[in-house]
C-alpha atoms as a PDB file:
ATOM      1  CA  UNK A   1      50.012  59.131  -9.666  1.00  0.00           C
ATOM      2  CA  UNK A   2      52.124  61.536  -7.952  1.00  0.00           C
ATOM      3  CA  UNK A   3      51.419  60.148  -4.785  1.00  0.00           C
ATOM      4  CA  UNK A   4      52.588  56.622  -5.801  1.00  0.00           C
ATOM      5  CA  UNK A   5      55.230  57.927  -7.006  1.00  0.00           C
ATOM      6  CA  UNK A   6      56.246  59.754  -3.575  1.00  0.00           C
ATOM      7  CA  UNK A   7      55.817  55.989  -1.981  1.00  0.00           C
ATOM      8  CA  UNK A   8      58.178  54.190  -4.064  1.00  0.00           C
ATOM      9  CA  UNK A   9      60.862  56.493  -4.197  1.00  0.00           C
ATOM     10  CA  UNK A  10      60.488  56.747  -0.352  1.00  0.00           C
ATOM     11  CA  UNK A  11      60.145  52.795  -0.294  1.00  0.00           C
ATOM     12  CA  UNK A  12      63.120  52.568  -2.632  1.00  0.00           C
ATOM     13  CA  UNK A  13      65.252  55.166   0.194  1.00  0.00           C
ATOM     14  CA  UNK A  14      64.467  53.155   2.564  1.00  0.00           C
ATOM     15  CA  UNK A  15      65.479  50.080   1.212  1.00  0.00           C
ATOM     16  CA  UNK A  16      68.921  51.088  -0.149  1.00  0.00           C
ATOM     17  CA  UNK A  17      69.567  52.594   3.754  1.00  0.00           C
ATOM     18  CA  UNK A  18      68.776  48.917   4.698  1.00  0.00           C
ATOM     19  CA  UNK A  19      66.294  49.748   7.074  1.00  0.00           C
ATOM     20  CA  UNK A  20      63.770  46.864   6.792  1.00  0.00           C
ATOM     21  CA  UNK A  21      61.776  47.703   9.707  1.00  0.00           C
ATOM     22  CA  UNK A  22      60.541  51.178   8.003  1.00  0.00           C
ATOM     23  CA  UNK A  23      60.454  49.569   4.449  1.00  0.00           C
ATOM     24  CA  UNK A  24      57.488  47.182   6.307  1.00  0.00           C
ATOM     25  CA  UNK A  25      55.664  49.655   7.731  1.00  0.00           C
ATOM     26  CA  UNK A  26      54.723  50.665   4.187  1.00  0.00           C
ATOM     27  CA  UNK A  27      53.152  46.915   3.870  1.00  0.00           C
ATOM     28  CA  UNK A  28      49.802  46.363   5.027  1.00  0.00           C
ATOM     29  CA  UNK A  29      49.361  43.251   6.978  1.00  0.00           C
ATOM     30  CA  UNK A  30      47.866  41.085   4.139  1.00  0.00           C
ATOM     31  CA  UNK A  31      50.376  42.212   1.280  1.00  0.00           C
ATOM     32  CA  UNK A  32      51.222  40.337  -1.193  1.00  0.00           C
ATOM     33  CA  UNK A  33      53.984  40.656  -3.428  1.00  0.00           C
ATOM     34  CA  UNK A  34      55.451  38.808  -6.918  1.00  0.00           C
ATOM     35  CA  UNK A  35      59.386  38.817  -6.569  1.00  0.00           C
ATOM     36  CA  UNK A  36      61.188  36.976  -9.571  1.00  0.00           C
ATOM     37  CA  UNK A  37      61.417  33.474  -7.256  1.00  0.00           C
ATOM     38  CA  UNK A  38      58.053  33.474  -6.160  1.00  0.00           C
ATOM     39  CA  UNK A  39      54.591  34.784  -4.749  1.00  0.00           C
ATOM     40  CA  UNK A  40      55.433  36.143  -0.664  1.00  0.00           C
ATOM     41  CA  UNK A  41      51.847  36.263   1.224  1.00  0.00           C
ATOM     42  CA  UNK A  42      52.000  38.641   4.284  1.00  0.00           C
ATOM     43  CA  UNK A  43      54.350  40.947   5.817  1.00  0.00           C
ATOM     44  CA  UNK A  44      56.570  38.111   7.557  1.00  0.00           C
ATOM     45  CA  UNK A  45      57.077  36.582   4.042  1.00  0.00           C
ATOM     46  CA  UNK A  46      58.129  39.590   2.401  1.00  0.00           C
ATOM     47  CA  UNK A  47      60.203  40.594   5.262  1.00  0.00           C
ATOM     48  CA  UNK A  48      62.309  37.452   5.211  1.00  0.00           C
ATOM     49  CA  UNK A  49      62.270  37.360   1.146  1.00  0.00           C
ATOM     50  CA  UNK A  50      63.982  41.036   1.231  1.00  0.00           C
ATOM     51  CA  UNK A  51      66.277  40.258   4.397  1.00  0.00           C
ATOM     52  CA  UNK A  52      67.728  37.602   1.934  1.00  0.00           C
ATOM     53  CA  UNK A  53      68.711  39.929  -0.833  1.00  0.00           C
ATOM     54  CA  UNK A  54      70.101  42.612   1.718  1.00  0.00           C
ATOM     55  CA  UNK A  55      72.495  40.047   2.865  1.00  0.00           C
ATOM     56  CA  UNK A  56      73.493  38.684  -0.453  1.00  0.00           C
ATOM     57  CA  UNK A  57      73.189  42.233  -2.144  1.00  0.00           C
ATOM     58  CA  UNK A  58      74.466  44.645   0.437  1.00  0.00           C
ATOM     59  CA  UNK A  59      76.243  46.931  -1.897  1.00  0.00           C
ATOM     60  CA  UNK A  60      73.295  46.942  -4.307  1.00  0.00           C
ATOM     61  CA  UNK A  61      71.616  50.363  -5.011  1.00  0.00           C
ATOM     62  CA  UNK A  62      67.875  50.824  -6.783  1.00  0.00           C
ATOM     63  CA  UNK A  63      66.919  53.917  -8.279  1.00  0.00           C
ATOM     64  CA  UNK A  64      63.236  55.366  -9.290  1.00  0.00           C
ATOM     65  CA  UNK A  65      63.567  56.634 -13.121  1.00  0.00           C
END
C-alpha cells in the first residue's frame, strides 16, 4: 500500500508542476482511466483529457490526504 501511495503523491507532484510529459510516463501504454466526463483508452487519450483541465484549471492544486 505504501508503495501506491509513493506513486500518487508523486503523480499528484507532478501534475500540480504541470509537467504532463513525466505525469505519462507513469501510464502504461494501454491505460485506461474513468475521469468524471468519460472513459480515456490509452496514453494519447488521457494525455489530451488532462492537457484540457491544465489549461482551464491552471491555478488548481490537488493534494494526497
Amino acid at each position: 500500500m505504501e508503495a501506491n501511495r509513493k506513486l500518487l503523491e508523486r503523480y499528484v507532484e507532478l501534475y500540480n508542476e504541470g509537467d504532463l510529459d513525466a505525469c505519462m510516463e507513469l501510464y502504461a501504454d494501454d491505460a485506461v482511466q474513468w475521469m468524471h466526463d468519460g472513459l480515456f483508452e490509452g496514453v494519447e487519450a488521457i494525455r489530451e483529457r488532462l492537457a484540457r483541465d491544465l489549461v482551464a484549471f491552471p491555478d488548481a492544486k490537488y493534494v494526497v490526504e
